[in-house]
Protein backbone atom coordinates (compact mmCIF):
# COMPACT_ATOMS: atom_id res chain seq x y z
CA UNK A 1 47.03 361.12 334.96
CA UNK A 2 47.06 361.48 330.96
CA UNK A 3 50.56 359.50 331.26
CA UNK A 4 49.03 356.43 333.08
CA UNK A 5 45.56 356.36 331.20
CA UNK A 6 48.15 356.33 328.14
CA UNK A 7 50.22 353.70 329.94
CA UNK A 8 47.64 351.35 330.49
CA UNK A 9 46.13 352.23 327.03
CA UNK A 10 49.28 350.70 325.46
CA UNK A 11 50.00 347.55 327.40
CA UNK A 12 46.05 346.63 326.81
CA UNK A 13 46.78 346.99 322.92
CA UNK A 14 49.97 344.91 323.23
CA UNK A 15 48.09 342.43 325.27
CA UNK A 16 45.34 342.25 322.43
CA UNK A 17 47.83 341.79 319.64
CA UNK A 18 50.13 339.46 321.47
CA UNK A 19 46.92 337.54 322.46
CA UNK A 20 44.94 337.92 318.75
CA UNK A 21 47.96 337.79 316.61
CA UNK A 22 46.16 341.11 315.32
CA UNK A 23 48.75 343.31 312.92
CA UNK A 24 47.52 344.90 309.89
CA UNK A 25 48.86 347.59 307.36
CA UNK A 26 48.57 350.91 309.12
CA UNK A 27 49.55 349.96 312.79
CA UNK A 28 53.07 351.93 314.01
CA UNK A 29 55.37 350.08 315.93
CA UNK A 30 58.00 351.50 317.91
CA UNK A 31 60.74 349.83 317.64
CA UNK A 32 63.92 349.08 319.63
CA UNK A 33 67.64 347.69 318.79
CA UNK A 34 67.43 345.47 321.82
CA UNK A 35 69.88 342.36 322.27
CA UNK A 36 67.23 340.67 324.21
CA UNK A 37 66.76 337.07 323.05
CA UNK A 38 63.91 336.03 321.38
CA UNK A 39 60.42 334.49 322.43
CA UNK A 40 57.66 332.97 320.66
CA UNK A 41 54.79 335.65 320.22
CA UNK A 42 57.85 338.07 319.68
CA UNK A 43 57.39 340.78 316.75
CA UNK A 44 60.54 341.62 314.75
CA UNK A 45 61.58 343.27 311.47
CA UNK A 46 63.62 341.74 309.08
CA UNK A 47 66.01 343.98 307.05
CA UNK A 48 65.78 343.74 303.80
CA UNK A 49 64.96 346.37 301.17
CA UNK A 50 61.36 346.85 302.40
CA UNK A 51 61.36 346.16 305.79
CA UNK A 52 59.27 342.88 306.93
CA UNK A 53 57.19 343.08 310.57
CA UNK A 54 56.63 339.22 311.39
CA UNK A 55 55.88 337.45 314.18
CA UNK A 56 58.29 334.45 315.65
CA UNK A 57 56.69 331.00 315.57
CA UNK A 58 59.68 328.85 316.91
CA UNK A 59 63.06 329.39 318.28
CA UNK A 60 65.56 327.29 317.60
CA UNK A 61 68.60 327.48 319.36
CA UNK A 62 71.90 326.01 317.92
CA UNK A 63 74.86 324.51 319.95
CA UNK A 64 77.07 326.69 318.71
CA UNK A 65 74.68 329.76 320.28
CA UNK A 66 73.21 331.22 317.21
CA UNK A 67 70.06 331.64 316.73
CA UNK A 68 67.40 330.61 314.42
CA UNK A 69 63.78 331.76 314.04
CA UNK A 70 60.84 331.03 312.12
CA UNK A 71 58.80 333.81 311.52
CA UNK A 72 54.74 334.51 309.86
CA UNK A 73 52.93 337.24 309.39
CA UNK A 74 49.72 337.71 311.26
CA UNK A 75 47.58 337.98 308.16
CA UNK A 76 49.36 335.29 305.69
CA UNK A 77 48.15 332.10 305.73
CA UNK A 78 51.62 330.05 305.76
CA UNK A 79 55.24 330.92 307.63
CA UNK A 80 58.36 332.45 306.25
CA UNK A 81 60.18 329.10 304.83
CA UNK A 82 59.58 330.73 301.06
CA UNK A 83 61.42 334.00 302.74
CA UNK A 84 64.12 332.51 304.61
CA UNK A 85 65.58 329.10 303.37
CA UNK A 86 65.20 327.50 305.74
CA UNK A 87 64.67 330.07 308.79
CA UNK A 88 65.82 333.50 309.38
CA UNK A 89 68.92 334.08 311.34
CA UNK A 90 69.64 336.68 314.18
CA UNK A 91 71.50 339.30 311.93
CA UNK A 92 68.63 339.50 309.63
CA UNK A 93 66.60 340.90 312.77
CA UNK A 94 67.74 343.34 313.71
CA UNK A 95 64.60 345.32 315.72
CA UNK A 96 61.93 344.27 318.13
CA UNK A 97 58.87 345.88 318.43
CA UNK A 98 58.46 347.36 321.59
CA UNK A 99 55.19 349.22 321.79
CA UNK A 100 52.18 349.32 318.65
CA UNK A 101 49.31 352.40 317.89
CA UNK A 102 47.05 350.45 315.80
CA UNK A 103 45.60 351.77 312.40
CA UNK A 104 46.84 355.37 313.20
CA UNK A 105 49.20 355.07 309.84
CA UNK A 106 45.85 354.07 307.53
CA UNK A 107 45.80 358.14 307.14
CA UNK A 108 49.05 357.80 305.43
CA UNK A 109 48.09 354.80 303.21
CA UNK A 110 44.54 356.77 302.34
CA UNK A 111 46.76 359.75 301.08
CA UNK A 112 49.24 357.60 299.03
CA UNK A 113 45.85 355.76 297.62
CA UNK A 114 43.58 358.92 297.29
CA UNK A 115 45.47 361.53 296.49
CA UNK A 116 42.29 363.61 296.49
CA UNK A 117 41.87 363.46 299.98
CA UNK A 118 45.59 364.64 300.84
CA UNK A 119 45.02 367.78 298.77
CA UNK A 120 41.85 368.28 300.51
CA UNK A 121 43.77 367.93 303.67
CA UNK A 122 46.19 370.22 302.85
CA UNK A 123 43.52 372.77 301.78
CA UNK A 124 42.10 372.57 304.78
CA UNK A 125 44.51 373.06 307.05
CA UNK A 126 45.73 376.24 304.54
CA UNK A 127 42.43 377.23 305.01
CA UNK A 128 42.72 377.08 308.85
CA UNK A 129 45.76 379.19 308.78
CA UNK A 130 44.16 381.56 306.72
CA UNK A 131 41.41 382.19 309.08
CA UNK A 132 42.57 382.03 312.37
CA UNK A 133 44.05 384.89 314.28
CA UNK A 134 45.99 385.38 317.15
């Protein structure tokens, strides 16, 4: 039962983003190598030094068979021609997003900001081991 309520959990958060164009810092994405070809609405990561998680505006699909995509991120305000002169090609893709768990990484980015807080954490939890018995 936990499975499917988790399930169904998950494909109402990708239909939300897909359907929004909702991604902000702190959402995971589980990502997959996949071959698949690409769609508009599709959310890839571009490898470079710091990874890039973009969306795909267009397609465009050469004679030849590559590839070509434009790409934007959900919260800039123009697409990826500064980025990729003049769109990104399939090698720079390399994953797909596959499934999403939206803001659970914002504890990681709170730690890294506060650092306060992630030494309270950690006291905590030392404090929990301290106490509890078996």
């Amino acid at each position: 039962m936990a499975h499917q309520v988790l399930n169904l959990a998950m494909i109402v958060c990708s239909a939300l983003m897909i359907w929004k164009g909702l991604m902000v810092p702190g959402d995971i994405l589980f990502l997959h190598m996949g071959h698949a070809p690409f769609r508009a609405g599709d959310i890839v990561v571009a490898d470079r030094e710091i990874p890039i998680v973009h969306r795909i505006l267009k397609v465009h699909e050469k004679v030849s068979g590559e590839v070509d995509v434009l790409t934007k991120g959900d919260n800039n305000a123009v697409d990826d021609r500064g980025l990729c002169a003049p769109v990104c090609r399939r090698p720079e893709l390399d994953q797909q997003a596959a499934r999403y768990l939206p803001y659970i990484g914002m504890v990681t980015i709170i730690m890294n900001d506060y650092p306060l807080v992630k030494y309270a954490l950690v006291g905590i939890m030392g404090l929990f081991v301290l106490t509890t018995r078996e």
